[in-house]
C-alpha atoms as a PDB file:
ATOM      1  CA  UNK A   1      20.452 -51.431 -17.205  1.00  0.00           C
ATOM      2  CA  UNK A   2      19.083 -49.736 -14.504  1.00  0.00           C
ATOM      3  CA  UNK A   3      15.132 -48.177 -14.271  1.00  0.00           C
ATOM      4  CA  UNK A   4      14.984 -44.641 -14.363  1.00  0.00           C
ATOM      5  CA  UNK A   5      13.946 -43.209 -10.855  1.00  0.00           C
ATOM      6  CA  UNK A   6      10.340 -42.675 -10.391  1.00  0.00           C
ATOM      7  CA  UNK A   7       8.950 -38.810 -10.456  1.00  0.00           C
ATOM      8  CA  UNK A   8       8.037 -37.866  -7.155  1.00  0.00           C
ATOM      9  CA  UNK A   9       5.699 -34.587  -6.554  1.00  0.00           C
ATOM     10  CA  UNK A  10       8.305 -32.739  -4.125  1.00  0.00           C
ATOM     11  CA  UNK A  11       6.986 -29.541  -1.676  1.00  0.00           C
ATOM     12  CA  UNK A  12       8.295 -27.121  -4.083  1.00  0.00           C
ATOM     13  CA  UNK A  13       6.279 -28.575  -6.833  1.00  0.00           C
ATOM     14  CA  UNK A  14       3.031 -28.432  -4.720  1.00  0.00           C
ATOM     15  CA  UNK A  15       3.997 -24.409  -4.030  1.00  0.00           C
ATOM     16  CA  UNK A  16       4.947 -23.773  -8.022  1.00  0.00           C
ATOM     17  CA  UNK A  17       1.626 -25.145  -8.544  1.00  0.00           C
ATOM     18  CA  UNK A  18      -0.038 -22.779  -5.945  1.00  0.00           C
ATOM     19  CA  UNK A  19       1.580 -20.065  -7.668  1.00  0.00           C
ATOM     20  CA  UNK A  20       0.193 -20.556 -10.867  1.00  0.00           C
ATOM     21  CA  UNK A  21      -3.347 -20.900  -9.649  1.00  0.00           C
ATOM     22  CA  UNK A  22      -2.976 -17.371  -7.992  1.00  0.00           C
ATOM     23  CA  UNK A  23      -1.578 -15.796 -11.221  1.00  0.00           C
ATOM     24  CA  UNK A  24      -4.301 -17.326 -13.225  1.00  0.00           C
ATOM     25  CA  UNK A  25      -6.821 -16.694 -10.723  1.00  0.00           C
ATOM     26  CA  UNK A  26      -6.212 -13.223 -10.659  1.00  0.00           C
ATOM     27  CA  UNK A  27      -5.741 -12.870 -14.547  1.00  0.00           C
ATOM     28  CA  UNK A  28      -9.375 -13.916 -15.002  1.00  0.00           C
ATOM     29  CA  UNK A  29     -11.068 -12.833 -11.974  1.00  0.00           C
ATOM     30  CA  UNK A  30     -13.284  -9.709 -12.825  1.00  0.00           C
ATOM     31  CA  UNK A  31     -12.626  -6.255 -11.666  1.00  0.00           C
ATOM     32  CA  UNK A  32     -16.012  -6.418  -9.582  1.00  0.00           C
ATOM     33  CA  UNK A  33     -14.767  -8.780  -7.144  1.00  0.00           C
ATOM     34  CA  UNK A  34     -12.293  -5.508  -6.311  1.00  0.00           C
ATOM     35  CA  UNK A  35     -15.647  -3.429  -5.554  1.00  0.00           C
ATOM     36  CA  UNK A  36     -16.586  -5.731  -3.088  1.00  0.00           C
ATOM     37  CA  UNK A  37     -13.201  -6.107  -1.186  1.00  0.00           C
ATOM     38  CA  UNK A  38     -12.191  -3.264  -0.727  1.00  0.00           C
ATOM     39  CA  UNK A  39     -14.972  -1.524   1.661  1.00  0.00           C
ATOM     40  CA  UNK A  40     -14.820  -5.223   3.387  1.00  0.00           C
ATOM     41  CA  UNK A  41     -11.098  -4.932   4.255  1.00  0.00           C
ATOM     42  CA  UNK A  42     -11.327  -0.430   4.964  1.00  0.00           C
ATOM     43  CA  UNK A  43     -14.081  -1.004   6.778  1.00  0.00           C
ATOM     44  CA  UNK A  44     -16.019   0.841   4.205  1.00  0.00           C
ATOM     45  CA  UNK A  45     -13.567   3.870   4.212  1.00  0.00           C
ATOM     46  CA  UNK A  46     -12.989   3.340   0.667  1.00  0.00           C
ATOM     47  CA  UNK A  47     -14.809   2.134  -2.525  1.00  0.00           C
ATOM     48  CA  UNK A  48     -14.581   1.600  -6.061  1.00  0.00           C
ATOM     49  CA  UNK A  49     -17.271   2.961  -8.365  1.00  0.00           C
ATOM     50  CA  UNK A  50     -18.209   1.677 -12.287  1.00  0.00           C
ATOM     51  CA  UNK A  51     -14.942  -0.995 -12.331  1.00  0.00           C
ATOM     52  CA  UNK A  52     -13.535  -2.654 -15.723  1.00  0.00           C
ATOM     53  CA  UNK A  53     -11.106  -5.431 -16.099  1.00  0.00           C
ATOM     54  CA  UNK A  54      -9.621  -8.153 -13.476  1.00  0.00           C
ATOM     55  CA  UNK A  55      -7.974  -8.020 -10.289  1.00  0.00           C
ATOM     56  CA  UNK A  56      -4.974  -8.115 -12.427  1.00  0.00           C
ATOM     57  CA  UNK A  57      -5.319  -5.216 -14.368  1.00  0.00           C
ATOM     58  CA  UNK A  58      -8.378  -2.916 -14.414  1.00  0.00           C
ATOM     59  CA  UNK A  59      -9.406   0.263 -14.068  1.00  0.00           C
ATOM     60  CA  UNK A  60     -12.563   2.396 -12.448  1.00  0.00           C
ATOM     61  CA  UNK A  61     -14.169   5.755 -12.971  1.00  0.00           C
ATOM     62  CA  UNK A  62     -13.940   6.932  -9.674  1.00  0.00           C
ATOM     63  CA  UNK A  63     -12.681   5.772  -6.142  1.00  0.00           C
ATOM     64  CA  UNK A  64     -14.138   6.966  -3.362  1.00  0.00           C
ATOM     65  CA  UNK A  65     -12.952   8.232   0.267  1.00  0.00           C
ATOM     66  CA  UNK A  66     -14.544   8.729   3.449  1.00  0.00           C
ATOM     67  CA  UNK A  67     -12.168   8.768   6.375  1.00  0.00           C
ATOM     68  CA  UNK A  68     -13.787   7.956   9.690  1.00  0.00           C
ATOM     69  CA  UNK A  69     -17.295   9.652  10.237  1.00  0.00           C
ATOM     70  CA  UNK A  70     -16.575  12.462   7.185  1.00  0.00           C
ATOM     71  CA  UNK A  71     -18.490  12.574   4.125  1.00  0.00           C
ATOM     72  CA  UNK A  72     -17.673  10.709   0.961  1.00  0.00           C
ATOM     73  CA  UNK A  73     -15.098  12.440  -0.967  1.00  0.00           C
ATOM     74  CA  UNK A  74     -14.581  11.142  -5.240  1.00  0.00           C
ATOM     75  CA  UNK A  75     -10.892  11.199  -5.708  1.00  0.00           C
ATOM     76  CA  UNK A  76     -10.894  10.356  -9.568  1.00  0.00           C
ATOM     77  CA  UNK A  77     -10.251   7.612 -12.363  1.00  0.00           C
ATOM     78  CA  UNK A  78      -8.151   4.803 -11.069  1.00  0.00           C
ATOM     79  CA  UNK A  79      -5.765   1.894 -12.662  1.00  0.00           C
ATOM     80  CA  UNK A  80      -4.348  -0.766 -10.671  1.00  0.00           C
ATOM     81  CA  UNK A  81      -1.824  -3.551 -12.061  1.00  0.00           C
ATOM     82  CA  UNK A  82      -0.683  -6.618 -10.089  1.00  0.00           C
ATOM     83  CA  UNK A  83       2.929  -6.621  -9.038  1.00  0.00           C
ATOM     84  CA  UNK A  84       4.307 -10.331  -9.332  1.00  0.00           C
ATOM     85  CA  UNK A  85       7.090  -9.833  -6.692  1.00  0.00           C
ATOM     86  CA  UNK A  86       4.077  -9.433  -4.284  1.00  0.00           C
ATOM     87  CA  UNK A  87       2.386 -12.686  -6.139  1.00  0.00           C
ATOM     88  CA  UNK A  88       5.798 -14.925  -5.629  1.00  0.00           C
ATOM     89  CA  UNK A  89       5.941 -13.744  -2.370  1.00  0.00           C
ATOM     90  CA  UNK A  90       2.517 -14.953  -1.918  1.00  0.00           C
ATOM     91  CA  UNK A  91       1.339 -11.078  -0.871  1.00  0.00           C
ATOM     92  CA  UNK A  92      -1.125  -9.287  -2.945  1.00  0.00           C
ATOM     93  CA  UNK A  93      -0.111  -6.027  -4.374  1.00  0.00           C
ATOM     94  CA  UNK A  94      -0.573  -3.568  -6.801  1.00  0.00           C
ATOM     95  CA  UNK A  95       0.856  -0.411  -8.836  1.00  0.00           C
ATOM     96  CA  UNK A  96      -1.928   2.425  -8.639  1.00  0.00           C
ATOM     97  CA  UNK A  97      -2.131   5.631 -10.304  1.00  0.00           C
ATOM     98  CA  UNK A  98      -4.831   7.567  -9.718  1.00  0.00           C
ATOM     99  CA  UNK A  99      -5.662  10.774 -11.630  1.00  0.00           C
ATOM    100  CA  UNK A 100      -9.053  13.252 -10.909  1.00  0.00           C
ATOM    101  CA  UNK A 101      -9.492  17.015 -11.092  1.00  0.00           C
ATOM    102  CA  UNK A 102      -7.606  18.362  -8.302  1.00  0.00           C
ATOM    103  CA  UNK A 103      -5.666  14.901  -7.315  1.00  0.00           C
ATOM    104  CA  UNK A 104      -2.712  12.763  -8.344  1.00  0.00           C
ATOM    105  CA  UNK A 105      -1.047   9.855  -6.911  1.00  0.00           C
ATOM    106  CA  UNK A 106       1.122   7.154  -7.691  1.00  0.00           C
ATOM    107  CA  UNK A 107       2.299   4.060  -4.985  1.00  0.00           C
ATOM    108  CA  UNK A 108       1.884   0.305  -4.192  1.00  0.00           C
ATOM    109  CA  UNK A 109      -0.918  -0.677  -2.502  1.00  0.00           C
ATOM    110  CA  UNK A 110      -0.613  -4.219  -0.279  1.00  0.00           C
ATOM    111  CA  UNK A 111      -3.918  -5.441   0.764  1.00  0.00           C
ATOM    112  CA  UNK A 112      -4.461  -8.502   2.900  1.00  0.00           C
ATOM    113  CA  UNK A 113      -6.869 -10.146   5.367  1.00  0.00           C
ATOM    114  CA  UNK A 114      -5.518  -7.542   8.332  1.00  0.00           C
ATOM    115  CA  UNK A 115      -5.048  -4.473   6.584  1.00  0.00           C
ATOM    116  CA  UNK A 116      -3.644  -3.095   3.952  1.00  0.00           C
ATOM    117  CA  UNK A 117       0.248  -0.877   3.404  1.00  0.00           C
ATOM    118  CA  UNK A 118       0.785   1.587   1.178  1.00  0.00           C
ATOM    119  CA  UNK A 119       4.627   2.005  -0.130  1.00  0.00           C
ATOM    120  CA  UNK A 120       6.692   4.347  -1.804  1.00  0.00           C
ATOM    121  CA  UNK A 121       3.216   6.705  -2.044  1.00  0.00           C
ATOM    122  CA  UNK A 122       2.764  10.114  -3.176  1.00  0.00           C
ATOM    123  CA  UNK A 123      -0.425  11.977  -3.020  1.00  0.00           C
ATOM    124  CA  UNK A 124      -1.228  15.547  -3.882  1.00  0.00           C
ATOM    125  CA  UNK A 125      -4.444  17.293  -3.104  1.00  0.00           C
ATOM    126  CA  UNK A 126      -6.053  20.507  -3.056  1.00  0.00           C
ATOM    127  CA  UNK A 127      -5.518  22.079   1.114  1.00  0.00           C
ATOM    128  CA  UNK A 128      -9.258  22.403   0.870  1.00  0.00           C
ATOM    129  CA  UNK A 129      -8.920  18.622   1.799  1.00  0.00           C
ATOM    130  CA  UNK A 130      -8.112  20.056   5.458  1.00  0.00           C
ATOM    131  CA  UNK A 131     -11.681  20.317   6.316  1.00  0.00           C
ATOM    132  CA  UNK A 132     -12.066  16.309   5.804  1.00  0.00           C
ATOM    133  CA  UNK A 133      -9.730  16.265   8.694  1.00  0.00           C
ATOM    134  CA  UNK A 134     -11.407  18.692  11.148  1.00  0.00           C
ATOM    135  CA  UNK A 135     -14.615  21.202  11.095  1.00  0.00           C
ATOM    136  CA  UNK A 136     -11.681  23.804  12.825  1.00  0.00           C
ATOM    137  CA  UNK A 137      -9.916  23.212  10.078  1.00  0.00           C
ATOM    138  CA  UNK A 138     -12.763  24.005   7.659  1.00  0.00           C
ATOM    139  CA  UNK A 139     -13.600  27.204   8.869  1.00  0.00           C
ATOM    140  CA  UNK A 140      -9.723  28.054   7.845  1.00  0.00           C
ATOM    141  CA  UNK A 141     -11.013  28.025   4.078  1.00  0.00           C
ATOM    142  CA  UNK A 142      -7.828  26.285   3.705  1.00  0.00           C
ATOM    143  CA  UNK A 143      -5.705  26.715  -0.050  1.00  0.00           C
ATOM    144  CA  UNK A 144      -2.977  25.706  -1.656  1.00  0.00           C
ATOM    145  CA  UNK A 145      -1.752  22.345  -2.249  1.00  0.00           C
ATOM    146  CA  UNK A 146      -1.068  19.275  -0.164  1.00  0.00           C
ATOM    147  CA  UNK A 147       1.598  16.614  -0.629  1.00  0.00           C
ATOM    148  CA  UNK A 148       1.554  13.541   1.396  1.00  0.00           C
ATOM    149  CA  UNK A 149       4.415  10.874   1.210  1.00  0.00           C
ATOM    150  CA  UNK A 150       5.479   8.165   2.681  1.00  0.00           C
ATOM    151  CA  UNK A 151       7.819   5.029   2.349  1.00  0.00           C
ATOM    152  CA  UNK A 152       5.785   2.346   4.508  1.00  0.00           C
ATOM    153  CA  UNK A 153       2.432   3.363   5.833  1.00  0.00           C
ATOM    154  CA  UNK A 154       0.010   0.492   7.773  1.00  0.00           C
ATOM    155  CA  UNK A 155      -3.509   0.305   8.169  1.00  0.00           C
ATOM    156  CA  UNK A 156      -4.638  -2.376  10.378  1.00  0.00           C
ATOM    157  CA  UNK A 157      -8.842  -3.536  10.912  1.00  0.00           C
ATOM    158  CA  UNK A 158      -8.993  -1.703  14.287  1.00  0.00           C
ATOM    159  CA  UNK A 159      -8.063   1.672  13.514  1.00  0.00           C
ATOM    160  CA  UNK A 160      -4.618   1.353  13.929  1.00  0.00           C
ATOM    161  CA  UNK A 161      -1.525   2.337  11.801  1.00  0.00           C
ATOM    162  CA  UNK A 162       2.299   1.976  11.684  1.00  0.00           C
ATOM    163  CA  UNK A 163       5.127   3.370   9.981  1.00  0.00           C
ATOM    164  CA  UNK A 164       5.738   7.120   9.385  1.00  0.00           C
ATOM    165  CA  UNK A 165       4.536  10.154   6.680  1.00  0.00           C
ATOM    166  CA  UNK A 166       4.814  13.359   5.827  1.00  0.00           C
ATOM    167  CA  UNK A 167       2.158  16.223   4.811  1.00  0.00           C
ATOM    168  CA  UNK A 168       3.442  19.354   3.242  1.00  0.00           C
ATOM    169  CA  UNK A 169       0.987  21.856   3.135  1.00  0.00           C
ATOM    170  CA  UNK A 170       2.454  24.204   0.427  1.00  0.00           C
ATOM    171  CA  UNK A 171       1.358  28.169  -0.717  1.00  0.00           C
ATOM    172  CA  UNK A 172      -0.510  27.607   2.097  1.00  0.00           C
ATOM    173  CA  UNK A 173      -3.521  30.403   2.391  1.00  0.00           C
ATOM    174  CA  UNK A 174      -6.405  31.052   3.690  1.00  0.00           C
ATOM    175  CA  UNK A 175     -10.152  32.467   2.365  1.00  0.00           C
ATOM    176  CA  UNK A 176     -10.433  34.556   5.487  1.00  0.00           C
ATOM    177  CA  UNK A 177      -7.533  36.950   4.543  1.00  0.00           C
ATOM    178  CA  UNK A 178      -5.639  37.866   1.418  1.00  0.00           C
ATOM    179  CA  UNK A 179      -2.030  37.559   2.558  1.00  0.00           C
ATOM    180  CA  UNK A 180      -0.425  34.233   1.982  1.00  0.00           C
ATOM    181  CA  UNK A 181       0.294  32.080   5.125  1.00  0.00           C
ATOM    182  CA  UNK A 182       3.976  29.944   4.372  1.00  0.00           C
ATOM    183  CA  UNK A 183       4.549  26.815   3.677  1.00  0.00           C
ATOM    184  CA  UNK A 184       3.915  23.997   6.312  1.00  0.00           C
ATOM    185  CA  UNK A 185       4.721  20.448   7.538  1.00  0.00           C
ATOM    186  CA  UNK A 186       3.364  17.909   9.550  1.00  0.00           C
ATOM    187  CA  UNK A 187       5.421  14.905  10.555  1.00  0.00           C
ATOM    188  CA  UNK A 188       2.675  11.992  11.070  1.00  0.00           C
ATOM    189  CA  UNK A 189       3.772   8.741  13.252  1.00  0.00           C
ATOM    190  CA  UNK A 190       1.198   5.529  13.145  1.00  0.00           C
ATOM    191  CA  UNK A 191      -0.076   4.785  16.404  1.00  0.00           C
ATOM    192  CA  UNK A 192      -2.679   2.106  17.921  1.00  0.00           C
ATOM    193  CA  UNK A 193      -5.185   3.973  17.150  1.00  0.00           C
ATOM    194  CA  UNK A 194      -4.312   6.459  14.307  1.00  0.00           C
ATOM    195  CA  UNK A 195      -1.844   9.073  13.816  1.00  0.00           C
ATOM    196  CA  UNK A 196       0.578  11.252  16.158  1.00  0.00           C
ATOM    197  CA  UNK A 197       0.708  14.918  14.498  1.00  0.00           C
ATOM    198  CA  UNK A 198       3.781  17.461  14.760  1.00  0.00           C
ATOM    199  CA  UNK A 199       3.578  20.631  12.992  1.00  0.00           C
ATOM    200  CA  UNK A 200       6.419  22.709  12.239  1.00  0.00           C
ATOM    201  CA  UNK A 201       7.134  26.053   9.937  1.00  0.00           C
ATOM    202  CA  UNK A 202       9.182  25.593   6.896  1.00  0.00           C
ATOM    203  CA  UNK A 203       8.456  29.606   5.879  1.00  0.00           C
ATOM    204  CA  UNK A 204       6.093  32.459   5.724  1.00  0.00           C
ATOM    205  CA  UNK A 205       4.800  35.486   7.976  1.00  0.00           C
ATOM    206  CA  UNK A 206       2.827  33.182  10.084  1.00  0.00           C
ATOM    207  CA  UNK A 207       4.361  30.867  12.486  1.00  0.00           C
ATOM    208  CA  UNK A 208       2.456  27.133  12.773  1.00  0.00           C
ATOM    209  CA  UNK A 209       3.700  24.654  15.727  1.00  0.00           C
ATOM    210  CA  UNK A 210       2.363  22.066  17.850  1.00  0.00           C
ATOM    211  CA  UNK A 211       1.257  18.404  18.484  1.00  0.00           C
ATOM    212  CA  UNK A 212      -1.958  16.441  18.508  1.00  0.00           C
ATOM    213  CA  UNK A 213      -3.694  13.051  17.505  1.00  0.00           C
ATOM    214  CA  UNK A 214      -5.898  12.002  14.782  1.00  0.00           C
ATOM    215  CA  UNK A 215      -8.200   8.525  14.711  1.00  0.00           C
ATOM    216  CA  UNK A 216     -11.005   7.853  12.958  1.00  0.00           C
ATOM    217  CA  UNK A 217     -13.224   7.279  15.535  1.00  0.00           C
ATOM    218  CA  UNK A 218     -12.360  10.518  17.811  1.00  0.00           C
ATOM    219  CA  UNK A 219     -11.111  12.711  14.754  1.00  0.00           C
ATOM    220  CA  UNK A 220      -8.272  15.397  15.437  1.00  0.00           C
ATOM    221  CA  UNK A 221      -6.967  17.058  18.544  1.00  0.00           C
ATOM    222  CA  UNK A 222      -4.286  19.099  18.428  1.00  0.00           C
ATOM    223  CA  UNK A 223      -2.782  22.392  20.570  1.00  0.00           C
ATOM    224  CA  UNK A 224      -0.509  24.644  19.059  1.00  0.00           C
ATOM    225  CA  UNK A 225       0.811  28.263  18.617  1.00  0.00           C
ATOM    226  CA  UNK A 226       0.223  30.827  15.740  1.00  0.00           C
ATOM    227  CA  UNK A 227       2.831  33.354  16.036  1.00  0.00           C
ATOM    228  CA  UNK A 228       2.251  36.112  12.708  1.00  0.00           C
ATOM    229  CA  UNK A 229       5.418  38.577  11.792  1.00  0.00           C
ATOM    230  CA  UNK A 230       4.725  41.921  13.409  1.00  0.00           C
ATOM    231  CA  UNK A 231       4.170  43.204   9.898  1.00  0.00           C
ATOM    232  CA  UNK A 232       1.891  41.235   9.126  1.00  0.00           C
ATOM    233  CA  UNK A 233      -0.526  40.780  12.395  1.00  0.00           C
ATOM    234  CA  UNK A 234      -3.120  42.994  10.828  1.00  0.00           C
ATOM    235  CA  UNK A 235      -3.159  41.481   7.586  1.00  0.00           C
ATOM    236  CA  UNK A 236      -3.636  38.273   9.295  1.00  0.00           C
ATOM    237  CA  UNK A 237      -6.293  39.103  11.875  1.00  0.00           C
ATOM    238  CA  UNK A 238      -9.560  37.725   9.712  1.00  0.00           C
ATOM    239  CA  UNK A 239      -7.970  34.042  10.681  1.00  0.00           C
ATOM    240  CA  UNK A 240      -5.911  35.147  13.890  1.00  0.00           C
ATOM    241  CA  UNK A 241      -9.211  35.671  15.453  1.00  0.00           C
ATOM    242  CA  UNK A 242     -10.173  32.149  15.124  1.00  0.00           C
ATOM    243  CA  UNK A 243      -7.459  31.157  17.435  1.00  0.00           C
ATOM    244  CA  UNK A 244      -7.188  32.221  21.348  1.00  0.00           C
ATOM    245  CA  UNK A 245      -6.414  36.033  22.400  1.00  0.00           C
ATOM    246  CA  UNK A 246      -3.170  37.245  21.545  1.00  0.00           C
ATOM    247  CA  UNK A 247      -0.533  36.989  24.068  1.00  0.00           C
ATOM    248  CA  UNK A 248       2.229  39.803  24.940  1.00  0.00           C
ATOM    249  CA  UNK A 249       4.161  38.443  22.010  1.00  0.00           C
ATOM    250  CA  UNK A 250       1.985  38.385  19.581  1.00  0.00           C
ATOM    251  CA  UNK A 251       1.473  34.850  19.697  1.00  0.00           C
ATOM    252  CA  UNK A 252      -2.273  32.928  20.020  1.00  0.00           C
ATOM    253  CA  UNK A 253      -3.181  29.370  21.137  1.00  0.00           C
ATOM    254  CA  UNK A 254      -4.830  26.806  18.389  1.00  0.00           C
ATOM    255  CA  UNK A 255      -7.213  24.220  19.973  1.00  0.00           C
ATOM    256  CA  UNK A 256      -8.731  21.695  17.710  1.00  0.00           C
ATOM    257  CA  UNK A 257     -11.116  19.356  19.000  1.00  0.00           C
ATOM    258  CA  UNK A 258     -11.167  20.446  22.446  1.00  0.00           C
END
């Protein structure tokens, strides 16, 4: 009779094994290891406040936003939960949902040692939020509502980004006049250093278009046209006359960041 074969530890043993130290390591590590991380890998861009629970599954009172040299900005309570397909793919990612008084989103959040990527995301956020962007943009008094998506988004350590979104800036108006403006969208491309902007006008009496860059060291540039309806050129002239002199067709140059 014949000994049975001696077991023998095999590669895929040694990974298993790896696998289940990661699940159980995040399982039991606490939610304030989270605080720490994640201004260390945004380059303090954004921070949890008063967290509860593990890097598994937790929660926190408020997270916190400041892109590039803005101020802070509280978004709301957040709730994060692990995603094992990230875990067995040895990537660490996470469901959030993220609810305050003005903002909602929902997407999957993939942080590592050179960035993070958000996925499948979907943000919506008072137009007020405009001003974070630009002190042009501020003296707008942006309103309406903002609604960011995207499918793949990068964020890389140096500034940089990849992948494509989109920013709908819906009933947009403004505080400077009492007519509302359209609606509005921005196509946004990740480049080396931050975004590539095109605007374009999905409806309303004043026309939007043009191109221009944001990073989060240099902030936003853009040039563009405002072209209003001939109806409405009046009604519009408390933010027209923010922008350049009117041209023979009505139409005025936007400069942001010049």
């Amino acid at each position: 009779m014949s000994e049975p074969a001696a077991f023998r530890l095999r590669p895929l043993h040694y990974v298993f094994a790896v696998l289940v130290y990661l699940v159980l390591l995040l399982a039991w590590a606490p939610a304030s290891l989270l605080v720490w991380a994640l201004p260390y890998f945004t380059h303090e861009t954004v921070w949890l406040e008063h967290a509860e629970g593990s890097v598994w599954h937790g929660q926190a009172a408020g997270l916190v936003l400041r892109p590039g040299n803005s101020r802070a900005v509280p978004l709301g309570r957040v709730n994060w939960q692990v995603r094992l397909q990230d875990v067995f793919a040895a990537r660490l990612g996470y469901q959030i949902e993220l609810a305050g008084a003005d903002v909602h989103a929902a997407g999957v959040l993939r942080a590592g040692f050179k960035g993070m990527e958000l996925q499948a995301a979907r943000v919506e956020l008072p137009a007020s939020w405009l001003g974070q962007v630009s002190p042009d943009l501020e003296q707008w008094q942006p309103g309406g509502k903002l609604i960011f998506e995207t499918a793949s988004l990068a964020f890389d350590r140096n500034g940089g980004t990849d992948g494509e979104a989109i920013l709908h800036w819906r009933d947009a108006a403004s505080g400077r006049v009492r007519r509302p403006l359209g609606s509005y969208r921005a196509d946004l491309v990740g480049t080396a250093s931050g975004f590539e902007v095109k605007l374009s006008t999905e409806a309303g009496p004043l026309q939007l278009q043009g191109s221009g860059l944001w990073s989060p060291a240099r902030g936003m540039t853009f040039f563009g046209l405002a072209r209003p309806a001939p109806d409405s050129r009046t009604d519009l002239e408390g933010l027209l006359s923010l922008f350049g002199p009117a041209q023979a067709n009505g139409s005025r140059a936007i400069r942001i960041g010049r």
